[in-house]
PDB file of N, CA and C in Angstrom:
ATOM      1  N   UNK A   1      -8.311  -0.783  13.414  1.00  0.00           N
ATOM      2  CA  UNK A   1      -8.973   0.133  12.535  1.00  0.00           C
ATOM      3  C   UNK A   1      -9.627  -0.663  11.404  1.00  0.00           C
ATOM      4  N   UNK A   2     -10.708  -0.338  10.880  1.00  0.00           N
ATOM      5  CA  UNK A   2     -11.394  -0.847  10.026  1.00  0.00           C
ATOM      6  C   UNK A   2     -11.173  -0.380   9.072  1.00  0.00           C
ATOM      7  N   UNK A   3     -11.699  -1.055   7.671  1.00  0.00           N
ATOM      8  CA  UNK A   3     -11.234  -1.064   6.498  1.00  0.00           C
ATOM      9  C   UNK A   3     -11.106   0.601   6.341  1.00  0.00           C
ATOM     10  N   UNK A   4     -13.014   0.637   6.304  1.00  0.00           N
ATOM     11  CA  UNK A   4     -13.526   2.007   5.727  1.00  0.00           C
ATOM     12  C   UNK A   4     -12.921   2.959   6.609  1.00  0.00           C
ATOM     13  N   UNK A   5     -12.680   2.787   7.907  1.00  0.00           N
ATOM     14  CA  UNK A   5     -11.618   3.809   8.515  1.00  0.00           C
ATOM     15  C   UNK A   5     -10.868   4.365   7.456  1.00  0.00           C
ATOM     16  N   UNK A   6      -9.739   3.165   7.555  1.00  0.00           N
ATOM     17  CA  UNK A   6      -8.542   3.390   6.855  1.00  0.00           C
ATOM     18  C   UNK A   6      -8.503   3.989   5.566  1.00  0.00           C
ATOM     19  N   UNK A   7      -9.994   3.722   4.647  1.00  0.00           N
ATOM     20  CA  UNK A   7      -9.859   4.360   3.395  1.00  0.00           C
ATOM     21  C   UNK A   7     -10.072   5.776   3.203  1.00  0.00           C
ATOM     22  N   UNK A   8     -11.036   6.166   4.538  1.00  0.00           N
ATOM     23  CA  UNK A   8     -11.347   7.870   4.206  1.00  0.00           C
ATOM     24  C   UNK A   8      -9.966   8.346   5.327  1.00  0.00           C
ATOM     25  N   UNK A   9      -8.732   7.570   6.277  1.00  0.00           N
ATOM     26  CA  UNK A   9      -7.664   8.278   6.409  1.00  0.00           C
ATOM     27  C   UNK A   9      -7.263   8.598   4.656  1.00  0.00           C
ATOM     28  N   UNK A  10      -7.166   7.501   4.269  1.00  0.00           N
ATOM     29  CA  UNK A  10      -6.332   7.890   3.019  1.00  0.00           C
ATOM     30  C   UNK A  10      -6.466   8.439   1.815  1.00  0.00           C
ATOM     31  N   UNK A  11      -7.879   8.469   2.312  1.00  0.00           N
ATOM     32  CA  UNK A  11      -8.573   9.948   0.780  1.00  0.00           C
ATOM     33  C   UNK A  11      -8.051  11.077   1.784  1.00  0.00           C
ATOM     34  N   UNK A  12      -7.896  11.682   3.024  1.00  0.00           N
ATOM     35  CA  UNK A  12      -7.739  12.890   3.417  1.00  0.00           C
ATOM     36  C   UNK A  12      -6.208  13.096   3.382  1.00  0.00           C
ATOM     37  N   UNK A  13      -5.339  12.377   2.918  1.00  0.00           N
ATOM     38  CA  UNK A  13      -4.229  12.735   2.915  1.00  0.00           C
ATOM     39  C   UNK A  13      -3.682  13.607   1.569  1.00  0.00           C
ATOM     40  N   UNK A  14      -2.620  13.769   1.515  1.00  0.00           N
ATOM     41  CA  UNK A  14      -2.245  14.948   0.425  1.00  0.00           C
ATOM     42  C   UNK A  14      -2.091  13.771  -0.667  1.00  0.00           C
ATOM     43  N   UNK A  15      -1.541  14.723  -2.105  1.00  0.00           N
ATOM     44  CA  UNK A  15      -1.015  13.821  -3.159  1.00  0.00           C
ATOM     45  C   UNK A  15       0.650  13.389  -2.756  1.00  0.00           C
ATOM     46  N   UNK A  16       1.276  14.647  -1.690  1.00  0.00           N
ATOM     47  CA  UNK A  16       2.638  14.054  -1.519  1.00  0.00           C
ATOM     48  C   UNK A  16       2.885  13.384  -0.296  1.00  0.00           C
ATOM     49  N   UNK A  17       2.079  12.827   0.742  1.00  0.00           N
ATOM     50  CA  UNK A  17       1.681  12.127   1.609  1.00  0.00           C
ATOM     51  C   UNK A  17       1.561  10.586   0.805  1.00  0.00           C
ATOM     52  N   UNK A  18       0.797  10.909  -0.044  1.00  0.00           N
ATOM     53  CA  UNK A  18       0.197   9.509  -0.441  1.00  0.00           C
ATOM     54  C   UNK A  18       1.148   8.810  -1.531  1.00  0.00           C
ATOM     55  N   UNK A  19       1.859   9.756  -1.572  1.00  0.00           N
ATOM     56  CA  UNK A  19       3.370   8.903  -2.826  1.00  0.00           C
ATOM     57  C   UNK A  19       4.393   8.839  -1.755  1.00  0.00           C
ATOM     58  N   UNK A  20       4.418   9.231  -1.242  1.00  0.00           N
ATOM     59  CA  UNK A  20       5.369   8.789   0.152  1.00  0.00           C
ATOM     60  C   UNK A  20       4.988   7.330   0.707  1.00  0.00           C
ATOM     61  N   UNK A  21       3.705   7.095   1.177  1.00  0.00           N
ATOM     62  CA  UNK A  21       3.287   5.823   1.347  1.00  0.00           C
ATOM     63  C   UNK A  21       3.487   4.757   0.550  1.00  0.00           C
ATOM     64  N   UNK A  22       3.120   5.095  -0.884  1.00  0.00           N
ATOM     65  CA  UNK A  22       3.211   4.749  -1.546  1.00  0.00           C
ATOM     66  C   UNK A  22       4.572   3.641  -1.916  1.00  0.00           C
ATOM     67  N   UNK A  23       5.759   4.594  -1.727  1.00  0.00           N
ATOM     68  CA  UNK A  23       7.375   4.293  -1.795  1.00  0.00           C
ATOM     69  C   UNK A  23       7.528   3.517  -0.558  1.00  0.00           C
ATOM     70  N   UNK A  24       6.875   3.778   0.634  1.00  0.00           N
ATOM     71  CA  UNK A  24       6.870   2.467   1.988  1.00  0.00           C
ATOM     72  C   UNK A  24       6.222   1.025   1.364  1.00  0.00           C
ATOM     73  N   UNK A  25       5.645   1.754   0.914  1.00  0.00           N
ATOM     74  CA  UNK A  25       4.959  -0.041   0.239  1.00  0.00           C
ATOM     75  C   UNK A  25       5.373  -0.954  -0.517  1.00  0.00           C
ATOM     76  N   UNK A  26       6.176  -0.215  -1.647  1.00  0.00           N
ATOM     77  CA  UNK A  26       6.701  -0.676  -2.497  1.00  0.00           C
ATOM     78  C   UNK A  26       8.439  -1.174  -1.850  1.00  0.00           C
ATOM     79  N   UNK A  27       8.552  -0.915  -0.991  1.00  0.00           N
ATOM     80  CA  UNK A  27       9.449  -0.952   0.266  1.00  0.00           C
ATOM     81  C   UNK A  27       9.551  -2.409   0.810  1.00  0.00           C
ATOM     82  N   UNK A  28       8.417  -2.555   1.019  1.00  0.00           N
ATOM     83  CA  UNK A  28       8.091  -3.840   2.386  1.00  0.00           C
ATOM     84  C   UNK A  28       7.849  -3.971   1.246  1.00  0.00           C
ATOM     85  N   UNK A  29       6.594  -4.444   0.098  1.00  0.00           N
ATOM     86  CA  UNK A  29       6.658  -5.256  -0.663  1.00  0.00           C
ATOM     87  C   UNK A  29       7.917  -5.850  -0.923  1.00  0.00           C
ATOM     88  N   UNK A  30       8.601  -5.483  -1.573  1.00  0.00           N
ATOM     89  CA  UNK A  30      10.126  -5.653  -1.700  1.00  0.00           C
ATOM     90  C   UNK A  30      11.349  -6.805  -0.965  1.00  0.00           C
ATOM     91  N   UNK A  31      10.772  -6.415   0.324  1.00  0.00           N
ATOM     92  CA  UNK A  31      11.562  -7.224   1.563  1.00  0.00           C
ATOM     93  C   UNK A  31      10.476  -8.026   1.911  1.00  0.00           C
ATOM     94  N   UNK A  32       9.534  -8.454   1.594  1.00  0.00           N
ATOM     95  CA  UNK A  32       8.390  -9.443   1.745  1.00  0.00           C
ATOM     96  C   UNK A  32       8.817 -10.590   0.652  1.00  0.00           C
ATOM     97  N   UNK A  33       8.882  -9.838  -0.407  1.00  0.00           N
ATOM     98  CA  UNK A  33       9.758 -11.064  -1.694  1.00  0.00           C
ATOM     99  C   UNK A  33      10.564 -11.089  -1.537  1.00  0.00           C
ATOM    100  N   UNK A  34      11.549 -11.026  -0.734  1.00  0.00           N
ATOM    101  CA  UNK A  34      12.770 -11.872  -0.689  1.00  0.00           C
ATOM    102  C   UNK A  34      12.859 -12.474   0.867  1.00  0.00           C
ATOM    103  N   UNK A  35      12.012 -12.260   1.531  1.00  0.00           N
ATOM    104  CA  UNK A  35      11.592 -13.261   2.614  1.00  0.00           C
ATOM    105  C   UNK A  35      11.364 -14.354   2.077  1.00  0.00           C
ATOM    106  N   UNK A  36      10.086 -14.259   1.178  1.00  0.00           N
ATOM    107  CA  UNK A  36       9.432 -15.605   0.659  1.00  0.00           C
ATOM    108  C   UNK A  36      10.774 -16.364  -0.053  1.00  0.00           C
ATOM    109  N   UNK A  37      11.412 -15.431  -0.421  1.00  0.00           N
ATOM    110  CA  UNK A  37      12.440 -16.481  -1.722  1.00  0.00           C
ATOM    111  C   UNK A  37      13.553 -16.822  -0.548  1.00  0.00           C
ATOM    112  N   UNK A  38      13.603 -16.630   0.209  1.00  0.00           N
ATOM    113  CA  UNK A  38      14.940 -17.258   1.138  1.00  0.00           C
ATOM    114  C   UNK A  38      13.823 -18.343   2.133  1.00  0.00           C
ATOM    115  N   UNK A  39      12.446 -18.491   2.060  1.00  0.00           N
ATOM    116  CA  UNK A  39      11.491 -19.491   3.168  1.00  0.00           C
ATOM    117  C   UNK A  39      11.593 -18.592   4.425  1.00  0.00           C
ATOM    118  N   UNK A  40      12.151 -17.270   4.360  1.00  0.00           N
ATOM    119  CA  UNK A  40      11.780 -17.151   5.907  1.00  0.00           C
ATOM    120  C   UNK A  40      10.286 -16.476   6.007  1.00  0.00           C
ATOM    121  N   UNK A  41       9.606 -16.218   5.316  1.00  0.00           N
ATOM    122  CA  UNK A  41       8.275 -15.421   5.307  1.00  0.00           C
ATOM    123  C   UNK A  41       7.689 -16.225   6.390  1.00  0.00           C
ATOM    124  N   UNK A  42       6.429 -15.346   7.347  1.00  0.00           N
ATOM    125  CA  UNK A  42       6.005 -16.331   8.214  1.00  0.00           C
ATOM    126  C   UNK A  42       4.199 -16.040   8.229  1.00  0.00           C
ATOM    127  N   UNK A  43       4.075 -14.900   7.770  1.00  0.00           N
ATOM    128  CA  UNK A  43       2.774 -14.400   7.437  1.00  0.00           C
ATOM    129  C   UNK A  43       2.775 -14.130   5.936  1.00  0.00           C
ATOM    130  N   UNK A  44       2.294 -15.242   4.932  1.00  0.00           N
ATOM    131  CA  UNK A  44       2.338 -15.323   3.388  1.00  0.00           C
ATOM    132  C   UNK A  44       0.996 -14.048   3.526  1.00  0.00           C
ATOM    133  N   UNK A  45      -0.057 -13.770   4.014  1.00  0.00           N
ATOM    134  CA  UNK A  45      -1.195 -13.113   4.053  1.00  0.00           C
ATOM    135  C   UNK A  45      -0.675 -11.812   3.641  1.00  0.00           C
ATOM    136  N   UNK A  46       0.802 -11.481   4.603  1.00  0.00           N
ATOM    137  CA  UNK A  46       0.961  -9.885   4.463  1.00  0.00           C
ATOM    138  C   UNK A  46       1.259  -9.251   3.031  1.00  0.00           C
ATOM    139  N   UNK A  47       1.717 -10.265   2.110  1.00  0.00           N
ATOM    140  CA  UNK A  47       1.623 -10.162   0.595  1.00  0.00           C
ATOM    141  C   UNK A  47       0.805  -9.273   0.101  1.00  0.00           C
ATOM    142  N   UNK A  48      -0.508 -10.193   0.148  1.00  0.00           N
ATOM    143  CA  UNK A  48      -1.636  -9.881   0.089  1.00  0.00           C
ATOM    144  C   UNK A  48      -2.218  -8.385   0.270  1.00  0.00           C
ATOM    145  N   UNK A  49      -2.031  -8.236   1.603  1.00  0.00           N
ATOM    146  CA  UNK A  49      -2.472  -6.868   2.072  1.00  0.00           C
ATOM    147  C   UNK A  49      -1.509  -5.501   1.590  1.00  0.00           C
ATOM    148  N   UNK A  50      -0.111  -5.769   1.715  1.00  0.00           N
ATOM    149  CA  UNK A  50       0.743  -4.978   1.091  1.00  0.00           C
ATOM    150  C   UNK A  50       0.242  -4.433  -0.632  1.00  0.00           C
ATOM    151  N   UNK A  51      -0.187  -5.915  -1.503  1.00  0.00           N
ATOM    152  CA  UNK A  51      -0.285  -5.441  -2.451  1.00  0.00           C
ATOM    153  C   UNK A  51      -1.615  -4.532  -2.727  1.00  0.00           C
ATOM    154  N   UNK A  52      -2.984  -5.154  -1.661  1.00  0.00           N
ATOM    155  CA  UNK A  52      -3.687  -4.325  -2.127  1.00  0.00           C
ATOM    156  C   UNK A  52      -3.574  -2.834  -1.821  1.00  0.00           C
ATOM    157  N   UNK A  53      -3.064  -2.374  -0.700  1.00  0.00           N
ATOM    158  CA  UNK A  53      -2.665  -1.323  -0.264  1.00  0.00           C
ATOM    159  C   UNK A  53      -1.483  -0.312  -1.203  1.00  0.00           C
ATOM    160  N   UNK A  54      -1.046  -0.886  -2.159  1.00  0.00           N
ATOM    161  CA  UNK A  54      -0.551  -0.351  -3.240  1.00  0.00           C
ATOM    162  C   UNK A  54      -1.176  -0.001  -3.980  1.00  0.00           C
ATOM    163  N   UNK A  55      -2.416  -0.875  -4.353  1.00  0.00           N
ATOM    164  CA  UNK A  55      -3.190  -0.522  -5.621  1.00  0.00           C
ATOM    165  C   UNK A  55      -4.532   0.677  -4.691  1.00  0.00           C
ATOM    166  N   UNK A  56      -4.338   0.129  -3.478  1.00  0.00           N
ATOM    167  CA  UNK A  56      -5.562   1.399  -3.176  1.00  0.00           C
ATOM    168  C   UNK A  56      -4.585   2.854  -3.049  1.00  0.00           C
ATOM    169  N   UNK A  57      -3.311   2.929  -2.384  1.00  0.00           N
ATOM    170  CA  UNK A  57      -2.816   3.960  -2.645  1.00  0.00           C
ATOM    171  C   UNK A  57      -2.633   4.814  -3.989  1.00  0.00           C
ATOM    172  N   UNK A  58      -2.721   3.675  -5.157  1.00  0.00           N
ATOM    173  CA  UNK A  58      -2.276   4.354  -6.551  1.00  0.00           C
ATOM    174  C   UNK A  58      -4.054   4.957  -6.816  1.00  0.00           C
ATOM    175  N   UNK A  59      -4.924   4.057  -6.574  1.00  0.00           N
ATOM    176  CA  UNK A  59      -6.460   4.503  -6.846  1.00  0.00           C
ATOM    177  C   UNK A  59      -6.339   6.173  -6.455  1.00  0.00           C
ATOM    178  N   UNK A  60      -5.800   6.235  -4.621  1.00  0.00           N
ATOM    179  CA  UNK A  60      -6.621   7.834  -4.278  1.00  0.00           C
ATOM    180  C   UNK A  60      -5.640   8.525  -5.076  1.00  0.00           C
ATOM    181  N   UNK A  61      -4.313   7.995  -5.188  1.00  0.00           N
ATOM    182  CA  UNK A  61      -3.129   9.262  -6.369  1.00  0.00           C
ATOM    183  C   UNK A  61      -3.919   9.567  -7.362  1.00  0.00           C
ATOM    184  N   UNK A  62      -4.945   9.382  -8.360  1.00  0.00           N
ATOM    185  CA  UNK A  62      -5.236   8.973  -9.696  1.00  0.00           C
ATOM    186  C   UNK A  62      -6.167   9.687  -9.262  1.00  0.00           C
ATOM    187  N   UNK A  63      -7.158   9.556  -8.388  1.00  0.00           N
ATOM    188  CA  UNK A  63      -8.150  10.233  -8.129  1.00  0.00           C
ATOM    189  C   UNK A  63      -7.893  11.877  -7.799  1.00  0.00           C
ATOM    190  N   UNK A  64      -6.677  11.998  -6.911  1.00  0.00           N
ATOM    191  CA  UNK A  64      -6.544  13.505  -6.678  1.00  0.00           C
ATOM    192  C   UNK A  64      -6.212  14.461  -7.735  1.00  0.00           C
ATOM    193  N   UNK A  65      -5.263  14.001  -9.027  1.00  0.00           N
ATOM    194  CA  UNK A  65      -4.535  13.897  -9.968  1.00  0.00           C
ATOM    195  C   UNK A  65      -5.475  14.562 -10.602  1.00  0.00           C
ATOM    196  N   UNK A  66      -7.240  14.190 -10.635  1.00  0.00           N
ATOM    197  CA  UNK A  66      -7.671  14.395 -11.408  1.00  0.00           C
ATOM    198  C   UNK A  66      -8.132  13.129 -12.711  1.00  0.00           C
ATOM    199  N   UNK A  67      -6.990  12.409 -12.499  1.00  0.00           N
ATOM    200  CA  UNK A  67      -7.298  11.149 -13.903  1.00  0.00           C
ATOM    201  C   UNK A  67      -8.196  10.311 -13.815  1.00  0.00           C
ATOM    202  N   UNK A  68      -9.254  10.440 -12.745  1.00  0.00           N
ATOM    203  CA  UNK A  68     -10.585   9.248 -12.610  1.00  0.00           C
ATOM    204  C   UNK A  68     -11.440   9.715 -12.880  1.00  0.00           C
TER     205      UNK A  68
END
């Protein structure tokens, strides 16, 4: 799936859909840092993507919310 796929899945989702995701992310983020801190991480990239996928999840929250 492509980016822009993935971004208009995640504008069509609800506000309590998307804080649900939200809490998965912050999830695996989570167990991603303490991969890295024990050396077993094997894809450093997925960091990366986890985090932006946090900040795009908090973007569409903010947006539905009303606060953008």
């Amino acid at each position: 799936m492509k980016r822009s796929e993935a971004k208009k899945a995640m504008g069509a989702r609800s506000a309590a859909e998307l804080s649900t995701e939200l809490a998965a992310l912050y999830k695996e983020q989570f167990g991603l840092r303490m991969q890295k801190a024990t050396q077993q991480l094997q894809n450093s990239a997925k960091l990366k993507e986890v985090r932006r996928g946090i900040a795009r999840a908090k973007t569409f929250l903010a947006q539905k919310s009303g606060g953008a």
